[in-house]
Protein backbone atom coordinates (compact mmCIF):
# COMPACT_ATOMS: atom_id res chain seq x y z
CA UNK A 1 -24.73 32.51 5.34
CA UNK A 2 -21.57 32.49 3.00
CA UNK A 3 -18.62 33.52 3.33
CA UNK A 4 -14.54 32.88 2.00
CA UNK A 5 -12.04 31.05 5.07
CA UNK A 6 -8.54 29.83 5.22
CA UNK A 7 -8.95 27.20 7.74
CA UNK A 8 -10.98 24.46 5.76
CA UNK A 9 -9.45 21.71 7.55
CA UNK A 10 -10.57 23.28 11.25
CA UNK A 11 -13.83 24.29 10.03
CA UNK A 12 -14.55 21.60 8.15
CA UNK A 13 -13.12 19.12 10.93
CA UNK A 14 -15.66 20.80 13.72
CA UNK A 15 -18.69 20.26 10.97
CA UNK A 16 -17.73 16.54 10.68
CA UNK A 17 -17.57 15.99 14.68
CA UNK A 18 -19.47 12.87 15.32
CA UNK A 19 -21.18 14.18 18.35
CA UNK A 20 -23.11 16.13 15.87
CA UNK A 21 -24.23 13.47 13.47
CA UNK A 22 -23.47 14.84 10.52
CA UNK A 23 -24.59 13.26 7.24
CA UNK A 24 -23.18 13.88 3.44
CA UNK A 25 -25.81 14.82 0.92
CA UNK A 26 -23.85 15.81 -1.78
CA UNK A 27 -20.05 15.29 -2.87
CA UNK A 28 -18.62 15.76 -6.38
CA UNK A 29 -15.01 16.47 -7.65
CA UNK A 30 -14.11 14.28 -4.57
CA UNK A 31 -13.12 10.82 -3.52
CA UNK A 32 -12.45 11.34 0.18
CA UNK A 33 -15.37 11.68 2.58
CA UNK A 34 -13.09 12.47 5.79
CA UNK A 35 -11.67 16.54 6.74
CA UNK A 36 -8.45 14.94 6.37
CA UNK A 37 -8.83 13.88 3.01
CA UNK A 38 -10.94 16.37 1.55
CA UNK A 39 -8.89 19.19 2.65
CA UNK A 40 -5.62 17.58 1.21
CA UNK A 41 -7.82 17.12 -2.17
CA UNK A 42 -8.86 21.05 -2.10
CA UNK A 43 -5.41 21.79 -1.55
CA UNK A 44 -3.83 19.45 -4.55
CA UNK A 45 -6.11 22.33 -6.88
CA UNK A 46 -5.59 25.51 -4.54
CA UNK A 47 -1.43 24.96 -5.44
CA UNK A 48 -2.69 26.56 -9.21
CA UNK A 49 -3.51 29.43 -7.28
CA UNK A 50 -0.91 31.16 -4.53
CA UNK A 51 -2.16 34.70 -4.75
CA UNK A 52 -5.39 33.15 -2.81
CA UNK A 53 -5.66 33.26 1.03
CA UNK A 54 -9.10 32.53 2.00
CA UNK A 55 -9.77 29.70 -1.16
CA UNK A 56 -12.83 27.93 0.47
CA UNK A 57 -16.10 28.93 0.37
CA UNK A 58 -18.11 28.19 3.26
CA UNK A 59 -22.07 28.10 3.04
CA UNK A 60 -24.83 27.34 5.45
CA UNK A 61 -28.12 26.63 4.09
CA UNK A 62 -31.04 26.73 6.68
CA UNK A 63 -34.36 26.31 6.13
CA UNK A 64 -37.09 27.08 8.35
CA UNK A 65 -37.62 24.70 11.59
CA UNK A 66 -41.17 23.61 10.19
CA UNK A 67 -39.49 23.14 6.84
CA UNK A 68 -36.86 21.50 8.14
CA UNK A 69 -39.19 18.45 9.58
CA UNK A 70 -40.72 17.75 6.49
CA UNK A 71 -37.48 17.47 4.09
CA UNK A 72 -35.53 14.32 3.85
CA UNK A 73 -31.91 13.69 2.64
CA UNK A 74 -33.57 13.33 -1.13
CA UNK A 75 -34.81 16.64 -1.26
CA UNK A 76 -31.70 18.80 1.19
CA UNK A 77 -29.42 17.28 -1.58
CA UNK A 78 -31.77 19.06 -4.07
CA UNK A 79 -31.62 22.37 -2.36
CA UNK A 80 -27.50 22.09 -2.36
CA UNK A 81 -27.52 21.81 -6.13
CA UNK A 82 -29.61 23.93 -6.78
CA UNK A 83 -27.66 26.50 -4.86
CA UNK A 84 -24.58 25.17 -6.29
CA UNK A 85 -25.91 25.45 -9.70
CA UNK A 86 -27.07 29.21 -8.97
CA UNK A 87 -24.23 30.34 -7.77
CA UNK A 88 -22.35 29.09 -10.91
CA UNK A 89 -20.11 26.71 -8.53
CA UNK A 90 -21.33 23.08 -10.33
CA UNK A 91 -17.63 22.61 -11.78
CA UNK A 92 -16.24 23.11 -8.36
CA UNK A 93 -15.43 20.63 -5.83
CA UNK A 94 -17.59 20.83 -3.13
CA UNK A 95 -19.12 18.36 -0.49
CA UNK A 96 -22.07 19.01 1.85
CA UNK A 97 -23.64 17.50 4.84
CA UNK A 98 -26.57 18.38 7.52
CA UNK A 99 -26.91 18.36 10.99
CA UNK A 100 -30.08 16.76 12.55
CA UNK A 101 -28.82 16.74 16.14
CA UNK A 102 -30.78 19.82 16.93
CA UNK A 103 -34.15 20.81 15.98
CA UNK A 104 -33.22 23.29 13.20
CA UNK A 105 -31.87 20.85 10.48
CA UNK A 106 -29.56 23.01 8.38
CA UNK A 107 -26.44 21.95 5.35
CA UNK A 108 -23.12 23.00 5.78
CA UNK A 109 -21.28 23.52 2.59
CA UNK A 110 -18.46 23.74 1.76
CA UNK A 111 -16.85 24.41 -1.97
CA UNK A 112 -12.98 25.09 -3.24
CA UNK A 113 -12.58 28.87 -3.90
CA UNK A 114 -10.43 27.70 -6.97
CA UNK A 115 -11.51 26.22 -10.00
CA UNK A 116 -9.49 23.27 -11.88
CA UNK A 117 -8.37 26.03 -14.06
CA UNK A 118 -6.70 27.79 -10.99
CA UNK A 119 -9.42 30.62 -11.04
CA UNK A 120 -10.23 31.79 -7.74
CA UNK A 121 -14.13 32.65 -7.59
CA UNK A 122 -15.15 36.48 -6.56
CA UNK A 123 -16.07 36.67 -3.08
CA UNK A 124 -17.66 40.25 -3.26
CA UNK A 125 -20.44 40.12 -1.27
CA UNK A 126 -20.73 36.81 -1.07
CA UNK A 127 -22.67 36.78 1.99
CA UNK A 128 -25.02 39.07 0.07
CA UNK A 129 -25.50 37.01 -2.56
CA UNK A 130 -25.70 33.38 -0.96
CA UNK A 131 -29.00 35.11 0.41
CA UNK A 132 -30.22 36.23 -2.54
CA UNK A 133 -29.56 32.66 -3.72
CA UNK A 134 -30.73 31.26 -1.04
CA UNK A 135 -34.43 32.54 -1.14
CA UNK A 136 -34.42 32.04 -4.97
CA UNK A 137 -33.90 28.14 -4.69
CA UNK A 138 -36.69 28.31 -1.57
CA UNK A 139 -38.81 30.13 -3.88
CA UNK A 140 -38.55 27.50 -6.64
CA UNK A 141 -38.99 24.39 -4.13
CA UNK A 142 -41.63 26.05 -2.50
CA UNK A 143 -40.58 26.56 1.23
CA UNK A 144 -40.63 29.70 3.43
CA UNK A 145 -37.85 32.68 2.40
CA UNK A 146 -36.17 34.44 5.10
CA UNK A 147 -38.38 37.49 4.04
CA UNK A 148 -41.59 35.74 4.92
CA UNK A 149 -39.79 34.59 8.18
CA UNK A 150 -39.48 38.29 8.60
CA UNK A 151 -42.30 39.54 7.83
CA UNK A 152 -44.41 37.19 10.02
CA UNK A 153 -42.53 37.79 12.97
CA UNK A 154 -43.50 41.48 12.32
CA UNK A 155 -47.24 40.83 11.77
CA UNK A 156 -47.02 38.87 15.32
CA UNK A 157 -45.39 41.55 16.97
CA UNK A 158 -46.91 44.33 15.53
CA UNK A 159 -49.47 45.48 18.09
CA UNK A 160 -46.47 45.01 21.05
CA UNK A 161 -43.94 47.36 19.12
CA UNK A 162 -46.70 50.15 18.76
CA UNK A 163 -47.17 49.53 22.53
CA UNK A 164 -43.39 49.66 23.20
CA UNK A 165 -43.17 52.78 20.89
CA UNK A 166 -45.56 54.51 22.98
CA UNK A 167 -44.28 53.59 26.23
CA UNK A 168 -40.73 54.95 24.95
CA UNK A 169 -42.09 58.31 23.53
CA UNK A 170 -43.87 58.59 26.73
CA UNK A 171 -40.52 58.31 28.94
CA UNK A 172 -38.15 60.42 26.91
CA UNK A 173 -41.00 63.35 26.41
CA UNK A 174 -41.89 63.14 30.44
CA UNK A 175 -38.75 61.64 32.52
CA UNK A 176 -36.46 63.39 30.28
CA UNK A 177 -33.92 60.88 31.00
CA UNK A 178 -29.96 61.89 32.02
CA UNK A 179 -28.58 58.77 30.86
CA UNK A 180 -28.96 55.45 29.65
CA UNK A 181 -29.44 53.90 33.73
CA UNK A 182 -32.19 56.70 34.08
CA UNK A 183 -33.77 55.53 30.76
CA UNK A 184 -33.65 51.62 31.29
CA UNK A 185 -35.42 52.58 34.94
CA UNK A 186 -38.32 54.32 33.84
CA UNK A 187 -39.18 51.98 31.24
CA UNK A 188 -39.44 49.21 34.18
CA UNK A 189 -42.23 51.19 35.64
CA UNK A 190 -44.70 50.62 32.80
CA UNK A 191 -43.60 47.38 32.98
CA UNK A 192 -40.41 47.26 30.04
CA UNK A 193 -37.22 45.40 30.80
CA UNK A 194 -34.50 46.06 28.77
CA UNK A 195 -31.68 44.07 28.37
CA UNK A 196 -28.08 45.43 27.11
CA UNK A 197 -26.15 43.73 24.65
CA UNK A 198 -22.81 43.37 25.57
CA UNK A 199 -19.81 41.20 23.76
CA UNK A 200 -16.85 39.86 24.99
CA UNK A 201 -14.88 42.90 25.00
CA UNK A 202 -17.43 44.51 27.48
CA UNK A 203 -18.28 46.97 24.48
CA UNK A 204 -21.92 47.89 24.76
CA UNK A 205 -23.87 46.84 21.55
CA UNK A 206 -27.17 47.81 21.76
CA UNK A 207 -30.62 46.89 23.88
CA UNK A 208 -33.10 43.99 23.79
CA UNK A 209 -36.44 44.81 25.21
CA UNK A 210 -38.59 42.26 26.86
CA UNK A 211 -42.46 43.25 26.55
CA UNK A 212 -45.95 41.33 26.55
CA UNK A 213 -44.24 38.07 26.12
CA UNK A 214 -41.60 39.26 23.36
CA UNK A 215 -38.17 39.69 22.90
CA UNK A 216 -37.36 42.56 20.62
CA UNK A 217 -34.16 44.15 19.63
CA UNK A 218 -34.67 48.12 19.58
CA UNK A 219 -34.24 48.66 15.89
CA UNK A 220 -37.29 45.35 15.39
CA UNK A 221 -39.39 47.58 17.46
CA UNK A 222 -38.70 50.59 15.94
CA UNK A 223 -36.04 52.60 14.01
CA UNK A 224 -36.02 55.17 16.35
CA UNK A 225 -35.58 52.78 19.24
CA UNK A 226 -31.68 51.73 18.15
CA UNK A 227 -29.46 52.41 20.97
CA UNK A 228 -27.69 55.39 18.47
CA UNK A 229 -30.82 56.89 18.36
CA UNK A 230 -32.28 57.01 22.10
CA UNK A 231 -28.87 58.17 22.96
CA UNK A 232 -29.62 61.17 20.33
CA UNK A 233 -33.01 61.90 22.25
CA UNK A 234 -31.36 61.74 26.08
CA UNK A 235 -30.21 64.40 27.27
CA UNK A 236 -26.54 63.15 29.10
CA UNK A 237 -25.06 65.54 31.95
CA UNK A 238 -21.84 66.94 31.74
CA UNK A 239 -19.68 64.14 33.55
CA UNK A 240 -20.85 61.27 31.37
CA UNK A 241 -20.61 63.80 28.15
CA UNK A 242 -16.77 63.91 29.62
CA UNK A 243 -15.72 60.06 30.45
CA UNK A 244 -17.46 59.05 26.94
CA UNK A 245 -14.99 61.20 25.31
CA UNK A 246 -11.80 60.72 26.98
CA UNK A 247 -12.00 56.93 27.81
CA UNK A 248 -15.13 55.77 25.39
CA UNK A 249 -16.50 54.40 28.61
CA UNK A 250 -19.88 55.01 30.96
CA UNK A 251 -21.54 53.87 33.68
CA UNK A 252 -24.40 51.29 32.99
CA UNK A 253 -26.32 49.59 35.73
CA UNK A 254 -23.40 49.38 38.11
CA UNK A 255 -21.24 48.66 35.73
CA UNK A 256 -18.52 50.26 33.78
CA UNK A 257 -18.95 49.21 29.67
CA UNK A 258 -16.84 50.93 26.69
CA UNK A 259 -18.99 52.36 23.80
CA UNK A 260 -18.14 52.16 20.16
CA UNK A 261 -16.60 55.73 18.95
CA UNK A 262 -19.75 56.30 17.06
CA UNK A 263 -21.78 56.38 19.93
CA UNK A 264 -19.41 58.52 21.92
CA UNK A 265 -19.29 60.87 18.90
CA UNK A 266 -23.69 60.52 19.34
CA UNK A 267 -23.75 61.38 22.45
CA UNK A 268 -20.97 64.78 22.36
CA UNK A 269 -22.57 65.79 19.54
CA UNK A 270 -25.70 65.93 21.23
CA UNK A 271 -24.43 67.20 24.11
CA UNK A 272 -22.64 70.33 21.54
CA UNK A 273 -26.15 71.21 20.43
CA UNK A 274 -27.97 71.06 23.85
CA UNK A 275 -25.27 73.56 25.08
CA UNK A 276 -25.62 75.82 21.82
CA UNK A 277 -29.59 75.76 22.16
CA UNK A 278 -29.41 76.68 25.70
CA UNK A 279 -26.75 79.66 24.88
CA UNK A 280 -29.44 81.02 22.42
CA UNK A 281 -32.58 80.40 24.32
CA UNK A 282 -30.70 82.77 26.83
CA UNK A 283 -30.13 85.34 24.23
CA UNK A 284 -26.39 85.61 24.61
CA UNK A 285 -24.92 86.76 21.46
CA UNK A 286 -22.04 84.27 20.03
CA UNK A 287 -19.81 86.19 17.47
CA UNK A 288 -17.49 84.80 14.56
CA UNK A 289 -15.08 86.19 13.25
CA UNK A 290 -14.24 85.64 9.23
């Protein structure tokens, strides 16, 4: 994860918490070793540059759990300069440290934006391209890529997502759901229990669907199984059609939840060619005038 922030001396402060153990690997353009101090010594070099906002890069490096057990201090320091050097950010200041008070050890990062020359560093797509980084220095050291991660989760699950596809294809061809509650309802019966995604402001983000023993998001199991795209195959009735598009809110599981204008614009638009299709498949005529 990488990405450009203003508040080094928060972030950096929260990182450094001793409730969370945290121990520095690697250090260089600096003499201070406290938030305090570093922050002030970022800042003496981000004066060059007042154009800049967000002139620290943040970075967290996280290997795999089982990688994570086997690396010491000697060899996480290796991984941050490697990254450091592949990212062209070796004649930055920069310090890093790791967290081993949970069971995923990971190295937070952090590196001045501006260069002793007052350059500020391009951010475009950083986050992008710390990954890209990221899995090349794994590659080279020889631990597990976020790719293989991937890709054996997928293997594991595979036979339970064809399972799950079925099961899906089965309700919206025979129920026909009306809506989403109708939907989530009939998938208990084989059994499915899906779980919505909701953040904190009560905006409905998408479904999780518990099956077999796994925990899969809709679009893991399938890319027809996003929430966008089972609202595209359910047919909604009028009233829902309605509150969706005057409030961007619906009814879900007792609950009322706001939906993201791109949904809402999903489900009228489906709901436009249901009523069109039904108008032909009656034969009535629909004239335009040029």
């Amino acid at each position: 994860m990488g990405k450009s922030i203003s508040h080094t001396s928060a972030s950096m402060g929260y990182g450094l918490r001793e409730d969370k153990k945290p121990e520095i690997i690697h250090s260089q353009y600096l003499a201070g070793d406290t938030p305090k101090e570093i922050t002030q010594e970022f800042k003496i070099i981000q004066q060059q540059n007042h154009k800049c906002q967000k002139n620290t890069l943040s970075f967290v490096l996280s290997p795999t759990i089982e990688d994570g057990k086997k690396l010491d201090n000697k060899k996480l320091k290796e991984i941050t300069e490697r990254f450091l050097k592949e990212m062209k950010l070796r004649e930055n200041q920069a310090i890093a440290f790791i967290h081993r008070n949970r069971q995923h050890v990971h190295i937070h990062l952090y590196v001045n934006r501006i260069n002793f020359q007052g350059q500020a560093y391009k951010d475009s797509f950083i986050g992008k391209r710390s990954q890209q980084v990221a899995e090349r220095v794994a590659k080279q050291m020889g631990l597990t890529t976020v790719r293989e991660v991937q890709q054996q989760k997928l293997d594991k699950t595979k036979e339970v997502r064809m399972m799950l596809k079925r099961i899906h294809d089965r309700v919206i061809n025979e129920v026909q759901p009306k809506n989403f509650d109708q939907y989530i309802k009939a998938m208990e019966a084989y059994p499915v229990k899906i779980i919505p995604s909701i953040n904190k402001q009560n905006q409905l983000q998408g479904f999780r669907f518990e099956f077999a023993g796994q925990n899969l998001k809709g679009s893991e199991v399938h890319r027809s199984m996003s929430m966008g795209r089972i609202a595209e195959q359910i047919g909604f009735d009028k009233n829902v059609v309605q509150k969706v598009s005057q409030d961007k809110s619906m009814k879900l599981l007792g609950n009322t939840v706001r939906v993201s204008p791109n949904l809402a614009a999903k489900i009228a638009t489906k709901a436009i060619k249901h009523v069109v299709k039904r108008t032909i498949d009656k034969g009535i005529g629909i004239g335009i005038e040029i």
